[in-house]
PDB file of N, CA and C in Angstrom:
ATOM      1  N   UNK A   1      13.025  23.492  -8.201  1.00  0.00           N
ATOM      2  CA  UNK A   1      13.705  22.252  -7.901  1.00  0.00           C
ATOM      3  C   UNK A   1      12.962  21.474  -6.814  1.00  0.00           C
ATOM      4  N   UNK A   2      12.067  22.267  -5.764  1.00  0.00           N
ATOM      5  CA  UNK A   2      11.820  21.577  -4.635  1.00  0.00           C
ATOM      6  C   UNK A   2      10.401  21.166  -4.969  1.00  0.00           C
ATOM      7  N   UNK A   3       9.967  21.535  -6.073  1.00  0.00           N
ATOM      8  CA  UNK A   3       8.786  20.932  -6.979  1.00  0.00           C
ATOM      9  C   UNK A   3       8.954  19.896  -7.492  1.00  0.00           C
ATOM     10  N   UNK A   4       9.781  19.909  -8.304  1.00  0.00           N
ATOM     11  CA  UNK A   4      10.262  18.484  -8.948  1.00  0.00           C
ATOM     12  C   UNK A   4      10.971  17.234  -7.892  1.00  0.00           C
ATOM     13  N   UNK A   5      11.342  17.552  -6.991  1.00  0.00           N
ATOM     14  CA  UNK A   5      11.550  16.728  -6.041  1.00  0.00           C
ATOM     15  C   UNK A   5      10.173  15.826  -5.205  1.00  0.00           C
ATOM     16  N   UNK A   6       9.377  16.582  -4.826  1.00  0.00           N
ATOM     17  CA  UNK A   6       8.073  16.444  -4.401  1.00  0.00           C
ATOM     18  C   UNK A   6       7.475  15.660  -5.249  1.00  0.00           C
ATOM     19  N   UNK A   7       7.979  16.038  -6.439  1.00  0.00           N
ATOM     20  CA  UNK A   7       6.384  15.566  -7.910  1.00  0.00           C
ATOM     21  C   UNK A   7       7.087  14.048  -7.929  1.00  0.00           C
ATOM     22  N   UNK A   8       8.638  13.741  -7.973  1.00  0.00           N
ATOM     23  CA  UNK A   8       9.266  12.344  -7.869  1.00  0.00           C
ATOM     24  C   UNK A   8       8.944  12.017  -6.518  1.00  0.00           C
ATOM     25  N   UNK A   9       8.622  12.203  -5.856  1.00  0.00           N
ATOM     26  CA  UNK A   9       8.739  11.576  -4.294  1.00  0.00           C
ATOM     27  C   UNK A   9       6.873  11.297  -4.460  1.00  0.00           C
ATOM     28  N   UNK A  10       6.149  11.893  -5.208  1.00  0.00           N
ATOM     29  CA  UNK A  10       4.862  11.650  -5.269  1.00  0.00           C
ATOM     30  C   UNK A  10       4.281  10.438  -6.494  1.00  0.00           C
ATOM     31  N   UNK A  11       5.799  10.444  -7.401  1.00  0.00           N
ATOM     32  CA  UNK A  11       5.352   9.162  -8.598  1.00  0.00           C
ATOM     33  C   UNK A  11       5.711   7.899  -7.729  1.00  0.00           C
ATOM     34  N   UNK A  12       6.718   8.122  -6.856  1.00  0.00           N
ATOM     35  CA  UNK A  12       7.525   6.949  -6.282  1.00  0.00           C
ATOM     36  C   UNK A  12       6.267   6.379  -5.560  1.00  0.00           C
ATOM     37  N   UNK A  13       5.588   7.059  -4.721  1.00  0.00           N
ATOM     38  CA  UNK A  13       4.324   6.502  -3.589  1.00  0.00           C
ATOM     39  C   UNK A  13       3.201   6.238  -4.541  1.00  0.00           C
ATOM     40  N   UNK A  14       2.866   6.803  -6.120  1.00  0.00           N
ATOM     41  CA  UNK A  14       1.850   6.186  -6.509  1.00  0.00           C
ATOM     42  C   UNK A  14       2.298   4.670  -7.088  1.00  0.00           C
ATOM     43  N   UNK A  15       3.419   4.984  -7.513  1.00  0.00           N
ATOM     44  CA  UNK A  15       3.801   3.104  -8.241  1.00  0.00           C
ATOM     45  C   UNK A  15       4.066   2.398  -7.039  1.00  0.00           C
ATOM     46  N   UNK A  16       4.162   2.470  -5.773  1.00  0.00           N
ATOM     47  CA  UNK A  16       3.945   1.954  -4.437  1.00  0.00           C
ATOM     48  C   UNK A  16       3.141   1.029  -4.220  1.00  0.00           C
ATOM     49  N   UNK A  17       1.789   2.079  -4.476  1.00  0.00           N
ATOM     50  CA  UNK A  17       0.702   2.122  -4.301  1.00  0.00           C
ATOM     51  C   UNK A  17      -0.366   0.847  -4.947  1.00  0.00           C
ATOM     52  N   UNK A  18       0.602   1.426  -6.646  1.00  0.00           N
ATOM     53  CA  UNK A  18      -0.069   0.209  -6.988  1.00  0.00           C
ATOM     54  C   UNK A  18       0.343  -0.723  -7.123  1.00  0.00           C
ATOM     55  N   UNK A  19       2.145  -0.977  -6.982  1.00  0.00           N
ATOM     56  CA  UNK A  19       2.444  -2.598  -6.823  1.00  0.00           C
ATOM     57  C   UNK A  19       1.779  -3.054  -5.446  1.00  0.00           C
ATOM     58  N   UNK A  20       1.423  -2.099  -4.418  1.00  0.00           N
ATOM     59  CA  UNK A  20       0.290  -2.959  -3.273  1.00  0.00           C
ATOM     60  C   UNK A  20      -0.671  -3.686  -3.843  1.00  0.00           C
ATOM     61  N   UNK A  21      -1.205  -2.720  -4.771  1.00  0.00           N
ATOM     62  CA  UNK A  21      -2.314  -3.049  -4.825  1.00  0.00           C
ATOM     63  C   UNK A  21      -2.144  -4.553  -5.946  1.00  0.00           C
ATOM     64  N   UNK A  22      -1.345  -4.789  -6.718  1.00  0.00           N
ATOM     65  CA  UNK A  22      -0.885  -5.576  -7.701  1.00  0.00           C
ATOM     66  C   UNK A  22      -0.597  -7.207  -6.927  1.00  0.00           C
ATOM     67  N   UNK A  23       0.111  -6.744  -5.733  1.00  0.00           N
ATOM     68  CA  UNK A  23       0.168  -7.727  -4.721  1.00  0.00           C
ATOM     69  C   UNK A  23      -0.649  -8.570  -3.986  1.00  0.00           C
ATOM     70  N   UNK A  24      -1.517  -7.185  -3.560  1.00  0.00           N
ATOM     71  CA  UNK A  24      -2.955  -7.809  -2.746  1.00  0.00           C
ATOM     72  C   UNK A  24      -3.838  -8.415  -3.663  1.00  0.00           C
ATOM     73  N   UNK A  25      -4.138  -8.049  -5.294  1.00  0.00           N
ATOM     74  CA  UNK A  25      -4.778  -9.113  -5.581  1.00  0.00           C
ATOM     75  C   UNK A  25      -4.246 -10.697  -6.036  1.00  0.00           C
ATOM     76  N   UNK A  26      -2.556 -10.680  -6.267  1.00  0.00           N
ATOM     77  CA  UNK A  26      -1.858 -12.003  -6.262  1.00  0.00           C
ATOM     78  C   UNK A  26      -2.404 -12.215  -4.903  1.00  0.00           C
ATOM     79  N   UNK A  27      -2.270 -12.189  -3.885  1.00  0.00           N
ATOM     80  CA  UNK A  27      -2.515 -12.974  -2.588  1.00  0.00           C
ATOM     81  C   UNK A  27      -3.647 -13.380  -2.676  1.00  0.00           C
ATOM     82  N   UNK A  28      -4.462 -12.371  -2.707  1.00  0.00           N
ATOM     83  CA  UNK A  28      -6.330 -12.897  -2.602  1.00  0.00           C
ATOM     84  C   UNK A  28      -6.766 -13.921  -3.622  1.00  0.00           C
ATOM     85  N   UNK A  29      -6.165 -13.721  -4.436  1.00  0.00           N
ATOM     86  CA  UNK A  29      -6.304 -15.177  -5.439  1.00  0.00           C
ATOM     87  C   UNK A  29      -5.822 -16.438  -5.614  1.00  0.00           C
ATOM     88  N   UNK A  30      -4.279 -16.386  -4.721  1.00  0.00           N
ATOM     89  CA  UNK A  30      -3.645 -17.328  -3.800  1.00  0.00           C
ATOM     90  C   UNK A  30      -4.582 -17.924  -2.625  1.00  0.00           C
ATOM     91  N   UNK A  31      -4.932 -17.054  -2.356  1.00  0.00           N
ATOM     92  CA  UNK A  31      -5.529 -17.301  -0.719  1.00  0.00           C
ATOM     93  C   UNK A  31      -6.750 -18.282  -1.581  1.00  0.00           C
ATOM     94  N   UNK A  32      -7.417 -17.981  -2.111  1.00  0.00           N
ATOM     95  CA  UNK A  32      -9.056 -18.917  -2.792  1.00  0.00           C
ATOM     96  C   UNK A  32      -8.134 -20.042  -3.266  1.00  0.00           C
ATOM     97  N   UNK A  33      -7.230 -19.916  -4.233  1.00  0.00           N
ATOM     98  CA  UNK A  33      -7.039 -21.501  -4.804  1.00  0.00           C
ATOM     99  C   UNK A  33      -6.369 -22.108  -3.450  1.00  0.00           C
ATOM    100  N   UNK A  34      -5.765 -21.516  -2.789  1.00  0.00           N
ATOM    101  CA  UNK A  34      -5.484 -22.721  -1.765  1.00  0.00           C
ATOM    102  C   UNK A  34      -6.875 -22.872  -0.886  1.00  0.00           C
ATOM    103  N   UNK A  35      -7.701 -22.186  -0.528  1.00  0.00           N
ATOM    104  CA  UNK A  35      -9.013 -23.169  -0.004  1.00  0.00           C
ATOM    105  C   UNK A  35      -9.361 -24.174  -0.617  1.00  0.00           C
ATOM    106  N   UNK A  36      -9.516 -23.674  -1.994  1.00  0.00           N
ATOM    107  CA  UNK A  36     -10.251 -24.701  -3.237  1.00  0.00           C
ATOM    108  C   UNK A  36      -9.594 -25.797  -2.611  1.00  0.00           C
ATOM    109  N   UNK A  37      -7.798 -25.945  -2.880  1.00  0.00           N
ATOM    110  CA  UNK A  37      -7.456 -27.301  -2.800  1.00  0.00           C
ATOM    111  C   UNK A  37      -7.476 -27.897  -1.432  1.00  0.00           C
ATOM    112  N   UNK A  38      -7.878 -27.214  -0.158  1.00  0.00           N
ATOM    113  CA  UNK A  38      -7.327 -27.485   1.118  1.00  0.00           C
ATOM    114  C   UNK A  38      -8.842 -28.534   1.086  1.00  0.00           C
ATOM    115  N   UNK A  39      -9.887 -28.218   0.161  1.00  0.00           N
ATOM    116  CA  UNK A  39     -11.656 -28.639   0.409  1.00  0.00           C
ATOM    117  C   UNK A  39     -11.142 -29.971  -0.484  1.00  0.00           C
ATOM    118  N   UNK A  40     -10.702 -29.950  -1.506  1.00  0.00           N
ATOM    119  CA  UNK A  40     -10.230 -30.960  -2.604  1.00  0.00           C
ATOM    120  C   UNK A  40      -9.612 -32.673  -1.445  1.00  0.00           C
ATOM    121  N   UNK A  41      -8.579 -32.094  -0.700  1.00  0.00           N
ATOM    122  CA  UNK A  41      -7.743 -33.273  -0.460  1.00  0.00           C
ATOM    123  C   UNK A  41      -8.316 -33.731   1.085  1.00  0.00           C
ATOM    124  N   UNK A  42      -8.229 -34.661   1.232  1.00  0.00           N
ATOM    125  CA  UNK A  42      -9.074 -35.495   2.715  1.00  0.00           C
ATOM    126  C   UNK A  42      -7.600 -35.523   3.267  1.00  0.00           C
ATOM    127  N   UNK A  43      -6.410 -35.347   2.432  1.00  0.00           N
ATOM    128  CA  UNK A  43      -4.967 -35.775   3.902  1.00  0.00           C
ATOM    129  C   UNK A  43      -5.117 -34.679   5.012  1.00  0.00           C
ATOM    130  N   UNK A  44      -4.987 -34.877   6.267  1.00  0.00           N
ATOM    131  CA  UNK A  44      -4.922 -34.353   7.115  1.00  0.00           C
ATOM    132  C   UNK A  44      -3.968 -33.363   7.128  1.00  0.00           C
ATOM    133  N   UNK A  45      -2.438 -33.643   6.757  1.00  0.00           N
ATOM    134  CA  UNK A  45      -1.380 -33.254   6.959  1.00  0.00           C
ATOM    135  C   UNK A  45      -1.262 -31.933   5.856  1.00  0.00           C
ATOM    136  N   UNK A  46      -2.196 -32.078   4.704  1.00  0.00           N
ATOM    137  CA  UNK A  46      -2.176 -31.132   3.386  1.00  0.00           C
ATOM    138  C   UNK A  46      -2.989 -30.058   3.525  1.00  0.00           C
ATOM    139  N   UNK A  47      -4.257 -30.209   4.126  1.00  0.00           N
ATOM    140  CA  UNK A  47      -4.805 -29.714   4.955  1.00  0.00           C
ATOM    141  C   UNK A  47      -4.640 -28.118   5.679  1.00  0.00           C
ATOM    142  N   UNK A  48      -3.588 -29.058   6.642  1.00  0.00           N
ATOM    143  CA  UNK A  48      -3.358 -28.043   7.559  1.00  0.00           C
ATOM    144  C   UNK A  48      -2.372 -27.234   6.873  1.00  0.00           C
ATOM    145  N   UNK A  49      -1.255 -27.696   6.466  1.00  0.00           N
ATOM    146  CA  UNK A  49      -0.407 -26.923   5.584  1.00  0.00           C
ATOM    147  C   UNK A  49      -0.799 -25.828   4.743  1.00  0.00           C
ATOM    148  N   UNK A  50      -1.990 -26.036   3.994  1.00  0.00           N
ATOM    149  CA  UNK A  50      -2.666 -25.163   3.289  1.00  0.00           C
ATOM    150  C   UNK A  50      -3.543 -24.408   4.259  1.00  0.00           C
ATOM    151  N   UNK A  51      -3.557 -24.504   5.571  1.00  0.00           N
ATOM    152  CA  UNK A  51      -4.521 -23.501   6.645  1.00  0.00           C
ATOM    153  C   UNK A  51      -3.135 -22.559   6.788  1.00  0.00           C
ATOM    154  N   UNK A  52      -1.812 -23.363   7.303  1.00  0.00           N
ATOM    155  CA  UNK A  52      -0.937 -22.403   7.392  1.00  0.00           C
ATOM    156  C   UNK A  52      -0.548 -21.651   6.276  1.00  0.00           C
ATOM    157  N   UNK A  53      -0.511 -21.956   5.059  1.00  0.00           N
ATOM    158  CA  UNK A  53      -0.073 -20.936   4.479  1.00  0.00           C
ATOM    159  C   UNK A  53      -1.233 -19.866   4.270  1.00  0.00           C
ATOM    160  N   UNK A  54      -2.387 -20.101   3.802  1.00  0.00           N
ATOM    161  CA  UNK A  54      -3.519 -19.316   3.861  1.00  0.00           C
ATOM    162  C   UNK A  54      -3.298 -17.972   5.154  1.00  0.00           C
ATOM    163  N   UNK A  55      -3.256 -18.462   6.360  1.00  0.00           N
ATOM    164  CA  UNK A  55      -3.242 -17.492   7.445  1.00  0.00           C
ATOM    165  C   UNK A  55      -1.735 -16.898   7.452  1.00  0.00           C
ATOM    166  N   UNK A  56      -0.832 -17.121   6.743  1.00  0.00           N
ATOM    167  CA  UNK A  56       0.317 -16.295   6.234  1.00  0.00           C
ATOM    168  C   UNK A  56      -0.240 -15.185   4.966  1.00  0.00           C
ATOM    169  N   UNK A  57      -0.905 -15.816   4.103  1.00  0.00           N
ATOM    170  CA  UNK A  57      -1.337 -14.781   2.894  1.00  0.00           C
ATOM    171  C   UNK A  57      -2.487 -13.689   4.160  1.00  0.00           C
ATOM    172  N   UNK A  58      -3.221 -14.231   5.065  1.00  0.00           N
ATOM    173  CA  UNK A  58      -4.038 -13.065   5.131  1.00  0.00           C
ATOM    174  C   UNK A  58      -2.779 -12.081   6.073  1.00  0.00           C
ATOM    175  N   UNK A  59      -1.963 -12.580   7.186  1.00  0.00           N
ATOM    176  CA  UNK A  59      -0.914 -11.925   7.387  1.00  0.00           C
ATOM    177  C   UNK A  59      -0.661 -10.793   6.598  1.00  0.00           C
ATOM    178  N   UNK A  60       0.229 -11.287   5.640  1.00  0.00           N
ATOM    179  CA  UNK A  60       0.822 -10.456   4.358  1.00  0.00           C
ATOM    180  C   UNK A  60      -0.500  -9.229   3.722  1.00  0.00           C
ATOM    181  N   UNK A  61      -1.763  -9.493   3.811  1.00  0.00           N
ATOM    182  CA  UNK A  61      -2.780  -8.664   3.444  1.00  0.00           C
ATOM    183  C   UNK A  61      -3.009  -7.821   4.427  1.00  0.00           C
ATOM    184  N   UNK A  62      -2.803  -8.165   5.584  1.00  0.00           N
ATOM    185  CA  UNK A  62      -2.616  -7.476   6.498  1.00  0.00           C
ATOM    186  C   UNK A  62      -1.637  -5.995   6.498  1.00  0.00           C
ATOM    187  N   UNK A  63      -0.541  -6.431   6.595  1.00  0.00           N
ATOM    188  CA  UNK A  63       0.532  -5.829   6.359  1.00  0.00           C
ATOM    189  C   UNK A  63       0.362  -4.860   5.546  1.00  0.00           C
ATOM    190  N   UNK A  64       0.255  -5.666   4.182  1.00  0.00           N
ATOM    191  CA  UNK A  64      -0.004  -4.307   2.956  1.00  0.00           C
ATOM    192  C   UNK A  64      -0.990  -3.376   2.954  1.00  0.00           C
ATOM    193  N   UNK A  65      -2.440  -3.968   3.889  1.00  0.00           N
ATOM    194  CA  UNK A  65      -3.108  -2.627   4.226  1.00  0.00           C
ATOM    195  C   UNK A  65      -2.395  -1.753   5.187  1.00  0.00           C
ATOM    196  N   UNK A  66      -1.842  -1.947   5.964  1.00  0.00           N
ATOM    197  CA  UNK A  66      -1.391  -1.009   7.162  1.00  0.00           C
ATOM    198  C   UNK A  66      -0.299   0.068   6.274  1.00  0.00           C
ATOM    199  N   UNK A  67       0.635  -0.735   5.234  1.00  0.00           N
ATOM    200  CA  UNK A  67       1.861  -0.204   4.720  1.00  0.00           C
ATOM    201  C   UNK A  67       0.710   1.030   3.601  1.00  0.00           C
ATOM    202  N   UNK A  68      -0.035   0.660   3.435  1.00  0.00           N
ATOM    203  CA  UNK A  68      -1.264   1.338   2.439  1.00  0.00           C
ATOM    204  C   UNK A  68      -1.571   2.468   2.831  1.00  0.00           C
ATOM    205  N   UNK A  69      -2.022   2.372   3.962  1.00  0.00           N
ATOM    206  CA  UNK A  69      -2.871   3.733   5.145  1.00  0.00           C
ATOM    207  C   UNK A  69      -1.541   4.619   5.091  1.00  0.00           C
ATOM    208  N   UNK A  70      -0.097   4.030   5.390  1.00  0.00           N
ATOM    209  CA  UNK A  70       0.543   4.622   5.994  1.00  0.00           C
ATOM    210  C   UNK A  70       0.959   5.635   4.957  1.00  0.00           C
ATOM    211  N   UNK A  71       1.508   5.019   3.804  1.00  0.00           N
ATOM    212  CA  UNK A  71       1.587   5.656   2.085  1.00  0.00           C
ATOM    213  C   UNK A  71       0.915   6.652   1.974  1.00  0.00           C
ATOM    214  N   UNK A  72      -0.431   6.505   2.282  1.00  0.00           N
ATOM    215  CA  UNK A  72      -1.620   7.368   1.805  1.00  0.00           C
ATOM    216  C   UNK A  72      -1.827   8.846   2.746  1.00  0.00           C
ATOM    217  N   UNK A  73      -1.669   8.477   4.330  1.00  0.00           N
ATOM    218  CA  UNK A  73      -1.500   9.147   5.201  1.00  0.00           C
ATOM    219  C   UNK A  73      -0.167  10.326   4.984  1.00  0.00           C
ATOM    220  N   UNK A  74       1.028   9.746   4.243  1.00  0.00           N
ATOM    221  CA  UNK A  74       1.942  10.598   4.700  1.00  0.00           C
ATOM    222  C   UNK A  74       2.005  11.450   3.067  1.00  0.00           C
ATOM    223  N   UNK A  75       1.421  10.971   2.426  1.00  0.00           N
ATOM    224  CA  UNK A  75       0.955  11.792   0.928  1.00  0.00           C
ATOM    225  C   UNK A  75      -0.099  12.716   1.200  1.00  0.00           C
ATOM    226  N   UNK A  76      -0.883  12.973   2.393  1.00  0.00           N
ATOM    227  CA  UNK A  76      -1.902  14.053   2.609  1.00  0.00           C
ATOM    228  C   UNK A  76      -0.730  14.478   3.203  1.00  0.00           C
ATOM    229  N   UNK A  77      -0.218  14.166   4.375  1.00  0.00           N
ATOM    230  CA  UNK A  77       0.340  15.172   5.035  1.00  0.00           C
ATOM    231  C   UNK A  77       1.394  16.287   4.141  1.00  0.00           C
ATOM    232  N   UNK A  78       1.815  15.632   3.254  1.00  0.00           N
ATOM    233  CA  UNK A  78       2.888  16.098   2.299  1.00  0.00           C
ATOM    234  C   UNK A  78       2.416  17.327   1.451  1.00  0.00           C
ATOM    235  N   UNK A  79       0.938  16.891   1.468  1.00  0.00           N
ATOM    236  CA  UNK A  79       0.209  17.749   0.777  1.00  0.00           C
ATOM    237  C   UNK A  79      -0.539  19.141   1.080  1.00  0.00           C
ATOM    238  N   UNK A  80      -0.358  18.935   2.179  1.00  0.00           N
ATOM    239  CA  UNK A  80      -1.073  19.810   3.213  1.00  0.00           C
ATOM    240  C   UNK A  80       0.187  20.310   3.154  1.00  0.00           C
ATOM    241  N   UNK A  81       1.544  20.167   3.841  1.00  0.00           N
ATOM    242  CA  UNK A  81       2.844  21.204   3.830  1.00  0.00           C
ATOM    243  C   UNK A  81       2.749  21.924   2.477  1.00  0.00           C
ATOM    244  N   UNK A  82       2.904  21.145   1.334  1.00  0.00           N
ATOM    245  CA  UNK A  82       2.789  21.734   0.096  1.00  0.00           C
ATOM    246  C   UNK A  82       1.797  23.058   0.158  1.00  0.00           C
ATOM    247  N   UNK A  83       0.398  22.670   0.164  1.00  0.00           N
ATOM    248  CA  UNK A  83      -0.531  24.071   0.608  1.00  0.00           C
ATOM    249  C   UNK A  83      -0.284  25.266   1.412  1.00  0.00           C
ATOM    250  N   UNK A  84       0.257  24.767   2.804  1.00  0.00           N
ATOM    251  CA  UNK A  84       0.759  25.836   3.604  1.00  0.00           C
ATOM    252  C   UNK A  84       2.103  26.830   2.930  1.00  0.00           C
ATOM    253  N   UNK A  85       2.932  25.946   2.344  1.00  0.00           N
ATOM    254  CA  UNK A  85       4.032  26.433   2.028  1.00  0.00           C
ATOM    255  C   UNK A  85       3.944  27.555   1.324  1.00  0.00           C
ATOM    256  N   UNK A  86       2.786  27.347   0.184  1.00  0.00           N
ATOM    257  CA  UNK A  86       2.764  27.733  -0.846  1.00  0.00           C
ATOM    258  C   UNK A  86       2.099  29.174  -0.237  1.00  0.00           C
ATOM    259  N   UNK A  87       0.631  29.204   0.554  1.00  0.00           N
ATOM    260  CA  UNK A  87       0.471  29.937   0.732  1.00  0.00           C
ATOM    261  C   UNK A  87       1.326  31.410   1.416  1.00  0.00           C
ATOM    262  N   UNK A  88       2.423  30.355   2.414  1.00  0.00           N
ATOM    263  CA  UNK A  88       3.187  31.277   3.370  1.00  0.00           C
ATOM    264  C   UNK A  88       4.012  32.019   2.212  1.00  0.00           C
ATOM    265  N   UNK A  89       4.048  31.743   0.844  1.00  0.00           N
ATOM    266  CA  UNK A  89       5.411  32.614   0.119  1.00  0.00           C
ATOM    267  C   UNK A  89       4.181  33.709  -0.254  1.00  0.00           C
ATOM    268  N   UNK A  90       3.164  33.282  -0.886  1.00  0.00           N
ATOM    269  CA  UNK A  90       1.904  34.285  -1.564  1.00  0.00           C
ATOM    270  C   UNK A  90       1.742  35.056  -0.393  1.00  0.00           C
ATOM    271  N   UNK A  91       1.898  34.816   0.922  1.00  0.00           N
ATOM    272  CA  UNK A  91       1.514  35.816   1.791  1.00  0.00           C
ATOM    273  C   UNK A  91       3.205  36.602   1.526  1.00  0.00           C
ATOM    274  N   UNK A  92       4.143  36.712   1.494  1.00  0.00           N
ATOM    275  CA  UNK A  92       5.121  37.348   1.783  1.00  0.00           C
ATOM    276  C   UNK A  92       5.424  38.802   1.186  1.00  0.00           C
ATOM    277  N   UNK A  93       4.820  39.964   1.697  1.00  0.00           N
ATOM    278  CA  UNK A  93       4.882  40.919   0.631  1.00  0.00           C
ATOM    279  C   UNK A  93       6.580  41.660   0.174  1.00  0.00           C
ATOM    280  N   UNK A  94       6.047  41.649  -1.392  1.00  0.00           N
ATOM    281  CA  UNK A  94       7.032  41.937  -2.137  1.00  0.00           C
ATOM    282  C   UNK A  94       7.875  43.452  -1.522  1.00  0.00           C
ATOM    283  N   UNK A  95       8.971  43.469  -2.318  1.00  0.00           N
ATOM    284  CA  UNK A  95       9.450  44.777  -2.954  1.00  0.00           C
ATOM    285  C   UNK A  95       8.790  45.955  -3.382  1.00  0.00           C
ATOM    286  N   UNK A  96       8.328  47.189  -2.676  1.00  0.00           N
ATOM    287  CA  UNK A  96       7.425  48.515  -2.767  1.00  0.00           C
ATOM    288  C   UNK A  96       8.039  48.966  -4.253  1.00  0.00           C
TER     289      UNK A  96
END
């Protein structure tokens, strides 16, 4: 049971993983067409608007790397208990 718990707690962090990753490339491709248009328009005011939202998308890219490391980080660690665990029962000697 405490296998199958683990193995769901390990699908949950890979589909995580990759709606990050699904995300970060919507942004990064957000982030270019709004340069494109910020180079396109001479208004001042459109401009800047498109600087602010741009430095919100790298924000948000921000974020999702850190939320990334952290995912990834606590899936070794998980993994490493898993190893130890496993070993500490294989060490446990049986019934003579």
């Amino acid at each position: 049971m405490r296998k199958e718990s683990e193995q769901a707690e390990h699908g949950r962090a890979e589909k995580t993983l990759l709606a990050i990753k699904e995300c970060k490339r919507y942004l990064e491709d957000a982030e270019k067409e709004l340069s494109r248009m910020s180079k396109k328009f001479s208004n001042k005011e459109i401009a800047q608007g498109v600087g602010f939202a741009v430095t919100g998308i790298q924000e948000a890219l921000t974020y999702l790397a850190i939320v990334k490391r952290v995912i990834e980080k606590t899936e070794r660690i998980v993994a490493k208990k898993h190893i130890v665990s496993d070993k500490e029962i294989d060490d446990i000697p049986g019934d003579p």
